[in-house]
Each structure stands twice: as C-alpha cells, then as structure tokens.
Protein backbone atom coordinates (compact mmCIF):
# COMPACT_ATOMS: atom_id res chain seq x y z
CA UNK A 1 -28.09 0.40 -28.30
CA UNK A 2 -28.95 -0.75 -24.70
CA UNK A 3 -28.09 -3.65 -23.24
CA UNK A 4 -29.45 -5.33 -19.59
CA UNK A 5 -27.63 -6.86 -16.89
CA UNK A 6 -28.27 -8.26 -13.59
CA UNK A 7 -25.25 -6.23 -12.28
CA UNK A 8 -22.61 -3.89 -13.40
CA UNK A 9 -19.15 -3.51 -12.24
CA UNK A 10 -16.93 -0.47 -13.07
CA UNK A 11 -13.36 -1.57 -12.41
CA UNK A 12 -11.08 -4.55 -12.16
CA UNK A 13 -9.33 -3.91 -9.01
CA UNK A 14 -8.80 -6.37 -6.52
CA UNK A 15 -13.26 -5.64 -5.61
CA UNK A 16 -14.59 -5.77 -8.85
CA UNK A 17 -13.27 -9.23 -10.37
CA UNK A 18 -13.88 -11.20 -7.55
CA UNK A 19 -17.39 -9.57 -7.30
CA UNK A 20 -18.65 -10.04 -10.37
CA UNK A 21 -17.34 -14.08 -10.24
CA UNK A 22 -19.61 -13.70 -7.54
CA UNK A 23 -22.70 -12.06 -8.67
CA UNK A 24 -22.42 -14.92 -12.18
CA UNK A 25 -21.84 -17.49 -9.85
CA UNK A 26 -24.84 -16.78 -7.64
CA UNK A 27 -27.06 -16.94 -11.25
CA UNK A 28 -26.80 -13.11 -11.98
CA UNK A 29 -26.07 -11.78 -15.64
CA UNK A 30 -22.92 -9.18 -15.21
CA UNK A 31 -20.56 -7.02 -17.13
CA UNK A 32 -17.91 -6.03 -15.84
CA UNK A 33 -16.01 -3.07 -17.49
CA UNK A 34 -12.26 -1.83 -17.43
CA UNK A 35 -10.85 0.90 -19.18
CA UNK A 36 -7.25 0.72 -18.99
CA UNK A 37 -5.87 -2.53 -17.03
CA UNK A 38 -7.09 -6.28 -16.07
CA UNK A 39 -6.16 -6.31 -12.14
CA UNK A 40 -5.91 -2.80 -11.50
CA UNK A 41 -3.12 -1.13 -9.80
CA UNK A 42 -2.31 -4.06 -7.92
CA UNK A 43 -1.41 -6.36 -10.28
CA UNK A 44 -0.06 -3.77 -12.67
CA UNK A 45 1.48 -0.94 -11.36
CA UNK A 46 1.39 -1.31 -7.57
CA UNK A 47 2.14 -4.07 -5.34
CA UNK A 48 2.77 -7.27 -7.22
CA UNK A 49 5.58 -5.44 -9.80
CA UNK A 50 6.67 -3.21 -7.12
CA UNK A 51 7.05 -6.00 -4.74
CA UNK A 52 8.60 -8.29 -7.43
CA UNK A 53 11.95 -4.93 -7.89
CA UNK A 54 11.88 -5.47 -4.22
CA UNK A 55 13.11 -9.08 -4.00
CA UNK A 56 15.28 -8.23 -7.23
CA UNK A 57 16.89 -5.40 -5.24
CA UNK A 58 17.18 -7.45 -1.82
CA UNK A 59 19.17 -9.87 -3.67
CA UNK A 60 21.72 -7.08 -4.78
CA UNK A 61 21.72 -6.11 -1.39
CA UNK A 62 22.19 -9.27 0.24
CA UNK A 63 25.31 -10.22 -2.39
CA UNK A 64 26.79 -6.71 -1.38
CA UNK A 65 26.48 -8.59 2.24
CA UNK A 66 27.69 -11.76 1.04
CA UNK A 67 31.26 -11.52 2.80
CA UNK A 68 29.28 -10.84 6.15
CA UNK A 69 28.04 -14.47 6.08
CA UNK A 70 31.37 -16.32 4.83
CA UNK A 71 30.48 -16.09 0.79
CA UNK A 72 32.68 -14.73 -1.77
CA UNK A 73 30.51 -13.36 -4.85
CA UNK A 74 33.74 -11.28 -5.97
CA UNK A 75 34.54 -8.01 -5.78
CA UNK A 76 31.42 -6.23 -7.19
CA UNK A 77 27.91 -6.47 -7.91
CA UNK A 78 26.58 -4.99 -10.67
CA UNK A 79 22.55 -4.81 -11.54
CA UNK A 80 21.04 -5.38 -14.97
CA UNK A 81 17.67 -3.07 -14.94
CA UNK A 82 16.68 -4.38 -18.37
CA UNK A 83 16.78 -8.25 -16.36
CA UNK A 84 14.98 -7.04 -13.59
CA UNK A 85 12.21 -4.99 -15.75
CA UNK A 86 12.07 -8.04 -17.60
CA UNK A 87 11.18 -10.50 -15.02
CA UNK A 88 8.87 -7.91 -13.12
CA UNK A 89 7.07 -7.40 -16.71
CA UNK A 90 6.89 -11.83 -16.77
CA UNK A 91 5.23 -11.35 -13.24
CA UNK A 92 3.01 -8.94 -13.95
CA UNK A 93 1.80 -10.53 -17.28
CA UNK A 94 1.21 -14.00 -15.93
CA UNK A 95 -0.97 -12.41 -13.33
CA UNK A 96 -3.10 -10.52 -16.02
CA UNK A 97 -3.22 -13.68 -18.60
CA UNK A 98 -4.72 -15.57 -15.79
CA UNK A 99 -6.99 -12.86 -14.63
CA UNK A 100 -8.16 -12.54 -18.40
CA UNK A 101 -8.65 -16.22 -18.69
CA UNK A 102 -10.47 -16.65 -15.39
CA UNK A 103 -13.14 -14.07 -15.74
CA UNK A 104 -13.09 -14.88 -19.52
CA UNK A 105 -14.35 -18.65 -18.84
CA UNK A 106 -16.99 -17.75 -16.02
CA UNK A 107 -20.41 -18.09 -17.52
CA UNK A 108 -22.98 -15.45 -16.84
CA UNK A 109 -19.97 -12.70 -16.92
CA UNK A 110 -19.52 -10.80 -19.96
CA UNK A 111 -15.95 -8.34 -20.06
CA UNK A 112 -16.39 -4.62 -22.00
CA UNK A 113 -12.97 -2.93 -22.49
CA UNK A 114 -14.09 0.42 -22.26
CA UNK A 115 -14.47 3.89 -20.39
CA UNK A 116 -17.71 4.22 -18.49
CA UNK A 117 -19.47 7.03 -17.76
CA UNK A 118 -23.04 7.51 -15.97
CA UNK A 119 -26.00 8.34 -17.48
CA UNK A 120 -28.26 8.02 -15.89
CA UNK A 121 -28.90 6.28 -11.86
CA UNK A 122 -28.99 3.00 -13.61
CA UNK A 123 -27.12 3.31 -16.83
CA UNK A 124 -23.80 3.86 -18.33
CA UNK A 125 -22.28 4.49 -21.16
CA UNK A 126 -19.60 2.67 -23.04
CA UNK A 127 -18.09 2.59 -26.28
CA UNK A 128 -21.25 4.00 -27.53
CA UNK A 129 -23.27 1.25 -25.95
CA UNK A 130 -26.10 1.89 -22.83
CA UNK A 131 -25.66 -0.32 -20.21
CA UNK A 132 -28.63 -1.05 -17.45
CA UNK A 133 -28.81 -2.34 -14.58
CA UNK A 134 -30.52 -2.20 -11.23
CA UNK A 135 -27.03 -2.90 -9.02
CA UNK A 136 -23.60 -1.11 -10.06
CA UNK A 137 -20.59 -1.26 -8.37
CA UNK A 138 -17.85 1.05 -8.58
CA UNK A 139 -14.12 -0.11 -7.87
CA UNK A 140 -12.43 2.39 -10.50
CA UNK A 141 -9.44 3.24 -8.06
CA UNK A 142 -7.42 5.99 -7.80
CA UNK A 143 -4.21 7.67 -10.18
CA UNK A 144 -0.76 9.69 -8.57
CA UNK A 145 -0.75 12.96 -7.79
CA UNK A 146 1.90 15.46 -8.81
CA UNK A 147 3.14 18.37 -5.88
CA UNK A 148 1.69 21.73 -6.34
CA UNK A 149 5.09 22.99 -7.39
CA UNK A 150 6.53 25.84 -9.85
CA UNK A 151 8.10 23.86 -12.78
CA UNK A 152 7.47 20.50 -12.24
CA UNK A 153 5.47 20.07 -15.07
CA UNK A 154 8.13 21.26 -17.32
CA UNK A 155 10.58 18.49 -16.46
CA UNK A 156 10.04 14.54 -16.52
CA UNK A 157 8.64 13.60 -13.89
CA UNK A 158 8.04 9.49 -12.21
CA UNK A 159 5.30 8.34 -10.71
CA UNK A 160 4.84 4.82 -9.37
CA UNK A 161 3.11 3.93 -12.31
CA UNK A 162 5.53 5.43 -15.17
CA UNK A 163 8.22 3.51 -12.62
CA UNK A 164 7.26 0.35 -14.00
CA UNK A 165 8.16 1.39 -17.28
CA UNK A 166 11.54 2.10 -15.90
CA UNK A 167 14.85 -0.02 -17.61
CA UNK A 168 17.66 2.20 -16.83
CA UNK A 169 19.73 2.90 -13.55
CA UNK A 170 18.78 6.35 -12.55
CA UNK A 171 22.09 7.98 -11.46
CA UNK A 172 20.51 10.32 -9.20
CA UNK A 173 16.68 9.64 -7.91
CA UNK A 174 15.20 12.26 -6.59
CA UNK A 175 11.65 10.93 -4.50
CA UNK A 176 9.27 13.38 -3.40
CA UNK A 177 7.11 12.33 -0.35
CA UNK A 178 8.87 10.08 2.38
CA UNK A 179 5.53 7.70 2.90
CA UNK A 180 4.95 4.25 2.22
CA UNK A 181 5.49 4.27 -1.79
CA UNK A 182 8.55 6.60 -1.70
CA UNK A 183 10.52 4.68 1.09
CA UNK A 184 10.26 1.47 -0.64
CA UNK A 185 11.56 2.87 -4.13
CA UNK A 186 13.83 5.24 -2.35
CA UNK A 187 15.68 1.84 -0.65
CA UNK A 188 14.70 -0.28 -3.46
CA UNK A 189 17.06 1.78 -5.68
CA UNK A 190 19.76 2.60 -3.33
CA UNK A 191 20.20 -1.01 -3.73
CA UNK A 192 20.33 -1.08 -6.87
CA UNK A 193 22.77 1.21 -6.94
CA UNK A 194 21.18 5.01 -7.60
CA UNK A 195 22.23 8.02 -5.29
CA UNK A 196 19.01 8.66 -3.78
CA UNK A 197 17.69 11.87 -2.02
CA UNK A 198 14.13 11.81 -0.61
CA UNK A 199 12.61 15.11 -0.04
CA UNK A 200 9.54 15.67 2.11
CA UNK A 201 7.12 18.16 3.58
CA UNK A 202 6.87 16.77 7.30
CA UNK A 203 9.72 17.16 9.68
CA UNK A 204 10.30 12.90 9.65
CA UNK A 205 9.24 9.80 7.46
CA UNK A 206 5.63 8.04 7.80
CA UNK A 207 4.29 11.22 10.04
CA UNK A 208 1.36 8.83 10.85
CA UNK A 209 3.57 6.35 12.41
CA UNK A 210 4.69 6.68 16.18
CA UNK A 211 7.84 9.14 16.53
CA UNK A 212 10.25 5.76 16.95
CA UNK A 213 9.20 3.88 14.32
CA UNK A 214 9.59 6.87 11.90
CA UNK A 215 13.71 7.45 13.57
CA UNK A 216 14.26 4.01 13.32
CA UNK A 217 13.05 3.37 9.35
CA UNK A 218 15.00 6.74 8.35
CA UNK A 219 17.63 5.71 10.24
CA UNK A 220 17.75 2.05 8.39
CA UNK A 221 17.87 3.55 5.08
CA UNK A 222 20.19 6.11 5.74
CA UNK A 223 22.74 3.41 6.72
CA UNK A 224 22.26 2.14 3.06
CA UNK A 225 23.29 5.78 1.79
CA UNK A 226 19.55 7.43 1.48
CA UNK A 227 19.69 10.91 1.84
CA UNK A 228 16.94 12.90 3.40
CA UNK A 229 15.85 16.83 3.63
CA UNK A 230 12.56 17.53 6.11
CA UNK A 231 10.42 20.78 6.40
CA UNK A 232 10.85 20.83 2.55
CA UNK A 233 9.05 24.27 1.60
CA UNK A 234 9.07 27.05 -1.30
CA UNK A 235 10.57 24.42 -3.68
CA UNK A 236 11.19 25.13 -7.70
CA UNK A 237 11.78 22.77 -10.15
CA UNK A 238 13.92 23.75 -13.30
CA UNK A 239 15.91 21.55 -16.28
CA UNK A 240 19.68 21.01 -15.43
CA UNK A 241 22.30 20.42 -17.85
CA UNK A 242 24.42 16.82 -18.27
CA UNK A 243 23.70 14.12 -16.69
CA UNK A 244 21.61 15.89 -13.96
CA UNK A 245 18.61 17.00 -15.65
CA UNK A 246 16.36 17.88 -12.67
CA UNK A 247 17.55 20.53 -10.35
CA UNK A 248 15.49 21.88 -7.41
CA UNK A 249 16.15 24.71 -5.50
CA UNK A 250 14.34 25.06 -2.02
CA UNK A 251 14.73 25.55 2.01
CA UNK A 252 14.79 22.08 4.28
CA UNK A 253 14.00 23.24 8.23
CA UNK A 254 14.49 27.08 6.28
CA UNK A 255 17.91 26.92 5.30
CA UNK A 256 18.49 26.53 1.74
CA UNK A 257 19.55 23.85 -0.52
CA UNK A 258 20.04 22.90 -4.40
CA UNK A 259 19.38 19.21 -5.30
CA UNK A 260 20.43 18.08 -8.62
CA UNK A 261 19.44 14.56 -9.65
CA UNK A 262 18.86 12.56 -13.45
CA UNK A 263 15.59 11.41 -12.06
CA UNK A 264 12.37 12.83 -10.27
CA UNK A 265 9.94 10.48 -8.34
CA UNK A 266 6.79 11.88 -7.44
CA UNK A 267 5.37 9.74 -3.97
CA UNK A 268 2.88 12.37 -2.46
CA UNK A 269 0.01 10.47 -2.58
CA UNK A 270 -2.94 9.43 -5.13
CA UNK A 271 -6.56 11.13 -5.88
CA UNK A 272 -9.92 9.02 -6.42
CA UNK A 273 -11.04 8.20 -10.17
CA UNK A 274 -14.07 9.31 -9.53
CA UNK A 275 -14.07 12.71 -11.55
CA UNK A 276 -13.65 10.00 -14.46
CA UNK A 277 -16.94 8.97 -14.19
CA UNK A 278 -19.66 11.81 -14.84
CA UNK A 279 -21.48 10.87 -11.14
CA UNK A 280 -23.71 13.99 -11.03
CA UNK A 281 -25.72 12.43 -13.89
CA UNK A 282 -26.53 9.38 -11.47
CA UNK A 283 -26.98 11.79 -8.59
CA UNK A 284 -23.91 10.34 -6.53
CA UNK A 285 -22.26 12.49 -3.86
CA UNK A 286 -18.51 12.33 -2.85
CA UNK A 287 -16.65 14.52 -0.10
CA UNK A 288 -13.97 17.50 -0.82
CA UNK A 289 -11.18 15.05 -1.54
CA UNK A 290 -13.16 13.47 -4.50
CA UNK A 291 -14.05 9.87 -2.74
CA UNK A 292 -17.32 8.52 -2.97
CA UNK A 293 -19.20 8.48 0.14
CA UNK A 294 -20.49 5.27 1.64
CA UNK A 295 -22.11 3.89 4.25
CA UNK A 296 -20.40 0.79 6.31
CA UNK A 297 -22.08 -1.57 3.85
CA UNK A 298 -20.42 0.25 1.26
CA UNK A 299 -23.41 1.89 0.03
CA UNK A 300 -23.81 5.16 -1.35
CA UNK A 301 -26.88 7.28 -1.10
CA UNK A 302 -28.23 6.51 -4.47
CA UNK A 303 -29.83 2.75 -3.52
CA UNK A 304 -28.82 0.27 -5.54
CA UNK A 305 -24.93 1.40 -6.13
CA UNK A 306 -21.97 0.63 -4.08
CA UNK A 307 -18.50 1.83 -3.91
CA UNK A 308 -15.39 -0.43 -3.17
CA UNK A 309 -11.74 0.00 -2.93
CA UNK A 310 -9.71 3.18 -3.03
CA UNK A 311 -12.18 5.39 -4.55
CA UNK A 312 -14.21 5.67 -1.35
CA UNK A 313 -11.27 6.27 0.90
CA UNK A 314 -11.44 3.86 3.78
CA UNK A 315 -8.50 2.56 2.83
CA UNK A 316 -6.10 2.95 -0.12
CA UNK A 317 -4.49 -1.19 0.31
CA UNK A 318 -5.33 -4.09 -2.21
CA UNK A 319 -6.84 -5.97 1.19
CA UNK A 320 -9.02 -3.42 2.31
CA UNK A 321 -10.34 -3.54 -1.38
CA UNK A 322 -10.93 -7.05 -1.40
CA UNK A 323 -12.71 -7.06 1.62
CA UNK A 324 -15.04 -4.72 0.64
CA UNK A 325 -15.83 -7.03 -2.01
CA UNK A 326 -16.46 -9.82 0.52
CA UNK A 327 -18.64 -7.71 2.76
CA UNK A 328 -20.77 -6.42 -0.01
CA UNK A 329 -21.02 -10.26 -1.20
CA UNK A 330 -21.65 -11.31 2.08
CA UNK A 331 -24.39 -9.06 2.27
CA UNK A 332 -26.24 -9.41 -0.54
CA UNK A 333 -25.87 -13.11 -1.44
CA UNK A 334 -25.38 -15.33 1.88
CA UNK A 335 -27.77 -13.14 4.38
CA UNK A 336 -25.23 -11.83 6.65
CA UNK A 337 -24.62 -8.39 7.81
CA UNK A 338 -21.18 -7.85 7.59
CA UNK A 339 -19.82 -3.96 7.92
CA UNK A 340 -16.50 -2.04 6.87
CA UNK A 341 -16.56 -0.73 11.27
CA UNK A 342 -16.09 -4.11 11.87
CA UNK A 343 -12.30 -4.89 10.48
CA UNK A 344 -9.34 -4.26 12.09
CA UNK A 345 -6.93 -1.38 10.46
CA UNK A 346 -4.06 -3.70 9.37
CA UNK A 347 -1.31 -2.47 6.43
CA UNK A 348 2.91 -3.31 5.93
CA UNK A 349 5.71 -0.81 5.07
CA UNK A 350 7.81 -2.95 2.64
CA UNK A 351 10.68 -1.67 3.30
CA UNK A 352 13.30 -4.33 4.27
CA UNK A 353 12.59 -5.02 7.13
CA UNK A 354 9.34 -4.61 6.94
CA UNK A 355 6.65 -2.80 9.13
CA UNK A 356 3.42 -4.79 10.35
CA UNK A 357 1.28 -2.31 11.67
CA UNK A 358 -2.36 -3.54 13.06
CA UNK A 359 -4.75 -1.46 15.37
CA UNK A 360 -3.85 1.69 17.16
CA UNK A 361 -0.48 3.90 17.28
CA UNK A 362 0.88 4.53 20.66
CA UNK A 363 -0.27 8.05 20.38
CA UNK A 364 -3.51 7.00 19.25
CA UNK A 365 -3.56 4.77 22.82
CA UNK A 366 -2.40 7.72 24.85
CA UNK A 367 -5.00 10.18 23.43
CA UNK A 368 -7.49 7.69 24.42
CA UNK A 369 -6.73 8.19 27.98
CA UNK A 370 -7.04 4.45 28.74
CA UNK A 371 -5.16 2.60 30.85
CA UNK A 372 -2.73 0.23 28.41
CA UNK A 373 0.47 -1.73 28.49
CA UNK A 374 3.37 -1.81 26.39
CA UNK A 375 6.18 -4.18 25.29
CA UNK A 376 8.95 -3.53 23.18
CA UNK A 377 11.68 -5.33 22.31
CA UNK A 378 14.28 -5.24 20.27
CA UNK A 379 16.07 -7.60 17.35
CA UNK A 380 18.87 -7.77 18.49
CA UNK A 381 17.07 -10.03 21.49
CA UNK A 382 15.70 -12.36 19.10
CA UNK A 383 17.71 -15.32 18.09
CA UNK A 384 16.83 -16.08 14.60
CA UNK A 385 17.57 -12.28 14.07
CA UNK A 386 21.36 -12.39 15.14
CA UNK A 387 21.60 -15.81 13.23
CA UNK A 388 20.49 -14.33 9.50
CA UNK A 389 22.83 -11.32 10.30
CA UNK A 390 19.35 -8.84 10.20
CA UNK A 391 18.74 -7.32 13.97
CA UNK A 392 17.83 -3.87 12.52
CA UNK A 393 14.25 -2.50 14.14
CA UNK A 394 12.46 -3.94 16.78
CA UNK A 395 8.67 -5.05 18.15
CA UNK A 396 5.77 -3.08 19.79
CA UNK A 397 2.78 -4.84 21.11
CA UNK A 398 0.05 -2.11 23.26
CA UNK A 399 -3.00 -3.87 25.66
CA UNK A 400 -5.66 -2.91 27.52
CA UNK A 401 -4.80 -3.19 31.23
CA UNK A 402 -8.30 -3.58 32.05
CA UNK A 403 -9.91 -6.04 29.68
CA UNK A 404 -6.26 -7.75 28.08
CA UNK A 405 -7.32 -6.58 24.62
CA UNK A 406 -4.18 -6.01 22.42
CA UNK A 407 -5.01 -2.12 20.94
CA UNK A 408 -2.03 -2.04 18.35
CA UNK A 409 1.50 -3.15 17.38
CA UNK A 410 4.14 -2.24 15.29
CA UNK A 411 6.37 -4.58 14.37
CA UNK A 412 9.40 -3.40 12.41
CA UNK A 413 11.69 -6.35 11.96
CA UNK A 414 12.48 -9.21 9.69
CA UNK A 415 9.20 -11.05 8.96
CA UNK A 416 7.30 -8.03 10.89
CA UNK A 417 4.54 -8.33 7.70
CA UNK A 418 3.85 -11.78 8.11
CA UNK A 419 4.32 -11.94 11.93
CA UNK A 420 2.08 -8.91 12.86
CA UNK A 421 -1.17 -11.48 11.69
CA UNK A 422 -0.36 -13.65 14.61
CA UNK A 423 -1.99 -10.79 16.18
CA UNK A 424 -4.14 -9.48 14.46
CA UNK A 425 -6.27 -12.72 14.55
CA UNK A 426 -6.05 -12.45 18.12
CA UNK A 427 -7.66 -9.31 17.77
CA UNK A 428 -10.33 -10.42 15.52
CA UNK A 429 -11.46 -12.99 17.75
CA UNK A 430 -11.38 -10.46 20.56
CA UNK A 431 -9.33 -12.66 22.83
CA UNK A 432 -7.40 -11.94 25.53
CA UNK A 433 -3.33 -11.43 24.84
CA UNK A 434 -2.98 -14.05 26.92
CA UNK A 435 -4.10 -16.54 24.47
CA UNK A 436 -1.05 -16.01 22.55
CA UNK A 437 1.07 -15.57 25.43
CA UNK A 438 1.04 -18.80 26.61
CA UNK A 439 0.59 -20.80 23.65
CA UNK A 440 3.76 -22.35 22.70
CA UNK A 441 5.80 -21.59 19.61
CA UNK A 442 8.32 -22.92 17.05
CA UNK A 443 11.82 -22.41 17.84
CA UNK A 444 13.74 -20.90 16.44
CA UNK A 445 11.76 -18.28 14.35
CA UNK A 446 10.68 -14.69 15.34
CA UNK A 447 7.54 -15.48 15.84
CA UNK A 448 8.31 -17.41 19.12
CA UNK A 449 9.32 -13.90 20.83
CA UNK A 450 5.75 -12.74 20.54
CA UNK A 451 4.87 -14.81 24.13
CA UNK A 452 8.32 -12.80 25.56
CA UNK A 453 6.74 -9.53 24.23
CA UNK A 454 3.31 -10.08 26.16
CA UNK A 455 4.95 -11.59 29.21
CA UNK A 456 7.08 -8.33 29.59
CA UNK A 457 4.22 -5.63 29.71
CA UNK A 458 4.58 -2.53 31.61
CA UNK A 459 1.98 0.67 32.54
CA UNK A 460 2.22 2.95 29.37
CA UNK A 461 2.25 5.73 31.60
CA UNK A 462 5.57 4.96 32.65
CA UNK A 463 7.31 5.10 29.46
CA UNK A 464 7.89 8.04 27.51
C-alpha cells in the first residue's frame, strides 16, 4: 500500500510537531510519524521530568535550610520518591495528552505510530505501509550511550531515560560522566538524600567550560556532600554483594580506588538515531559520529530532505531543535532566508544555581587574539543574593574593546538561566554593551547588577 503526502516528518521532538502544524497550516497534506514517544526526549525523558525532580529536590534542600531563614520544619526531612515520581509522571503526561490532542485536531495532519525506515529518496516505510513524499524531515533524536567498559553490561545500569522510571532512594549513586546531565542528577539526588560519587574521565567537571566556572560548580556540590574522582581510567565493573550491588575498581589521577554503590548512572553522552533509519537506501550521508550532515538551512545533500534537532549535531538542546524548525519554516513558507550560522550559541547548566552560558568562553576569546574586556563579579556583591541566603557563584560578562560587542558570559548564580537572555538579546541585535549598561533596572533583583558588571570592564590581558 502507498500512500501520498505533501510532507513527511520523522520524529516528534521539539522540530517535528511544530513543523508539521506548520506545513498543514500553510495548506500542505502531512504525516507525521513517531515510533516510541509524543514530545520526544524533552517532554519525556529529558528536560521537562528532569527539571520537574529538580524543583522536587530544591524543596528538600531548601527545608534542610529552613533554620537558616528563621523556620522550624522539625528536626528532619525525609523524601517520598514514589510522591515525587508521581507528580513528575502527572507533568510529563499532561504535556503528552496535550501534545496528542493538539496535533490530533489540526486538519491536513495525519499521526502514524510507527518505526520508519527509508526506502527509497522519497519513501518510507511504516507498519507495512509506503509513504511518499517530495519533502521529509528528519527530527528522530538521539538515545544514551553506555562507557566502553569491562562489565558494565553485566550489572544494571541508569541512564537518564531508565531514571525516569526511578521510585526508590538509591543509597549509593554512582554517575558516570561529570557534564551537564550527570551534575544535575548527581546534586539532584544528594538532595534527596543518596550518597553520591561522580566519576569522570577529564581532570574537572564541564571540561568545555572556562577553568573557574568548572572549580566553582564542583566546588558547590561538593559542599552538599558530592563526591568526585578525575582522570578516571582502566575502570571494571563487577556485581557486589548487599546492599551495594555495583562495585568498580579503577585508578583516579593513577592511584587506585574501589567504589561500591546500589546504583550506576551512566551520563557520558548520547549517539544520533540515525542508524535507526536505513539512510543509505535514500542516499543520505552522515559524518563518523553518526549525525546527519546539513547545510545551514538544514539541508542535506539529497534535495528535498532536511535534518533538525539532535540528530545533525549542531546542537544537542530542545531550543536549538526548535529553532531549526523555525528556520526551515521560515524558509520555505514566508520567503526569508534564515540560517543555523546566524544564532547565537546559548544553553543553562541546571544545577542550582544555575549556569547561563551565551557566546564565547574566555578561552575561546583569548585564542582569538582580540582585544576584549572582562567583568566579573561575584554574589556575594549582589543584594538580592545575600537577602535569599544564596551568594554561591558569581557573573562573567567578555566585550570587544574595539567595537563594544559582548563575545560571551557565564553567569553562574541564582537566576543565571533566566538572566543570561538579558544579554543575549543584546547580542542578537548586535548592539553595543552599552545599551544595557545604561538602561536602568528594577531594584532589587539580580538582574540590576548587569549595568555594574559592564561599567566595571577591564583589558583581558590583564587578568589571568
């Protein structure tokens, strides 16, 4: 049986629904086809759920604090996994209910529960069932990746997915990989209440982050009780008895250690879906890591199919996804010419506090060889800091000397996620820093500090 559409869309990420609304919208007949999940990772396994444990396990933290501020909570706090599970599960199935009933009502848009595979340039194959059509649009993701070590497959072993599944206390949590998605369940259940020992290749956390940022988040969750060993090499994973079930022997910086734990996170990053997908029957190329290769318009080489979100690798964040699904919209349906080289490299560390990171690192500034200014300053300067009792981190702003373009910031502090877009706007409307410096802001909030931050610049070359 074949079927004919204007447009097809592989994947429901956070491109692919919005897209094909879209394409329908604009008069096209779509399908729009999802093997596994409504939403994606996002919604189901990634940032909405893991975002929703995070305000469950700030709360814990902040009653542990409650004394701090003058409130008695009694003597302990105690967390209730199956509770929190339970109200990220509500979250999360809201969020899919009204996906299901939004793309469900649009007219023109037709949803195929299924696993596609190519068959041709313009064809795929689901559930038995040919589908044509002269556009397709691929937004199938990407899926964890387990360390290349001996034994790990012969234990249980977490991923950020399986996490979500999750309604018991680990006693011991053992997180591989000290990036973005293992610091924020590393802290997340610290606060809960889990020993927690994070274990990670690199010699510090975030290696793509400047040198202070990465001290200063390891040093944060290290005051909560997160352990950490660096230069982690020649591990081996084996069953323990008891209540430690995991045990892995290896050298840390090459001395040697034995870590013992009930549970084992693996956080070491994620591969493309595309070997899911059959693409040398459609002719479509990707590089050595598995991600489809695209142009700026997100197109591949094959005319007349495009790539969006994580499986072409120019960014692994929900945002970056959606965008592409804007630009390729843009594009095709309103005349413009919009390009992935034209966005600003924006992302958050939701760790608490957070990290809002836009443009360039510091090194990144310094191996440019330009001349730049920096400002730092830290929380414990800012007012509205001292007065919630949270002055851990501090903010980074770097600027052109010559044309008073901000480059990059880093702003690791209370708020630092929603804060760092006061700047990044600036950026996208390539204005000078002194548009924000001298605008006037709402006292008291954090955000009022920015102005202080740009009116204390120095030469980069002077700091080390």
């Amino acid at each position: 049986m074949q079927t004919h559409f204007d447009a097809l869309i592989i994947g429901s990420g956070q491109a692919g629904p919005f897209l094909a609304v879209r394409l329908a919208a604009a008069g096209l007949k779509v399908a729009l086809v999802e093997r596994e999940h409504l939403g994606g990772t996002c919604v189901n396994d990634g940032c909405m759920p893991t975002k929703t444990l995070v305000a469950s396990a700030r709360v814990a933290h902040m009653a542990r604090r409650a004394s701090d501020y003058g409130v008695n909570v009694g003597p302990s706090v105690s967390v209730d996994m199956r509770a929190v599970k339970a109200r990220k599960d509500l979250v999360v199935r809201n969020a899919v209910d009204s996906l299901a009933q939004w793309l469900g009502g649009t007219s023109g848009l037709r949803v195929i529960r299924g696993h596609a595979r190519f068959v041709a340039p313009r064809a795929i194959e689901v559930n038995g069932e040919t589908l044509e059509a002269p556009k397709i649009f691929i937004n199938v993701g990407a899926r964890p990746m387990l360390p290349d070590w001996p034994g790990i497959t012969d234990v249980p072993v977490l991923t950020n997915t399986s996490m979500m599944d999750l309604d018991q206390l680990p006693e011991h949590l053992i997180v591989i990989g000290a990036s973005y998605i293992g610091l924020e369940f590393a802290q997340m259940f610290r606060r809960f209440g889990s020993r927690v020992t994070v274990l990670e290749y690199a010699d510090r956390v975030i290696a793509r982050e400047d040198e202070e940022i990465s001290r200063e988040v390891q040093a944060i969750l290290e005051r909560e009780g997160v352990r950490f060993l660096f230069g982690v090499r020649e591990a081996v994973v084996s069953r323990a008895s008891g209540n430690a079930s995991i045990r892995i022997a290896l050298k840390a910086a090459g001395v040697a250690h034995e870590v013992q734990g009930s549970h084992l996170l693996a956080a070491v990053g994620r591969r493309p879906n595309s070997d899911l997908l059959d693409l040398e029957r459609a002719g479509i190329a990707t590089d050595a890591r598995g991600f489809i290769t695209v142009d700026d318009q997100l197109r591949t080489h094959v005319p007349g199919i495009w790539a969006l979100g994580d499986v072409n690798g120019l960014g692994a964040f929900t945002h970056t996804s959606y965008n592409d699904h804007e630009i390729v919209a843009a594009n095709l349906l309103d005349g413009e010419a919009r390009r992935t080289t034209d966005r600003i490299t924006a992302y958050a560390l939701f760790t608490d506090p957070p990290l809002g990171r836009v443009g360039m690192t510091e090194a990144q500034v310094r191996a440019s060889s330009r001349p730049a200014l920096v400002g730092v300053m830290p929380m414990s300067r800012v007012g509205r800091a001292k007065e919630r009792g949270e002055t851990q981190g501090f903010m980074k702003v770097l600027v052109d000397a010559e044309t008073e373009r901000i480059l990059g910031a880093a702003l690791l502090c209370i708020e630092g996620d929603e804060i760092v877009h006061s700047l990044l706007d600036v950026m996208a409307a390539d204005a000078s820093y002194q548009v924000i410096r001298r605008c006037m802001h709402i006292h008291p909030t954090v955000s009022e500090l920015i102005p202080t931050l740009l009116g204390s610049l120095v030469p980069l070359s002077d700091t080390h």
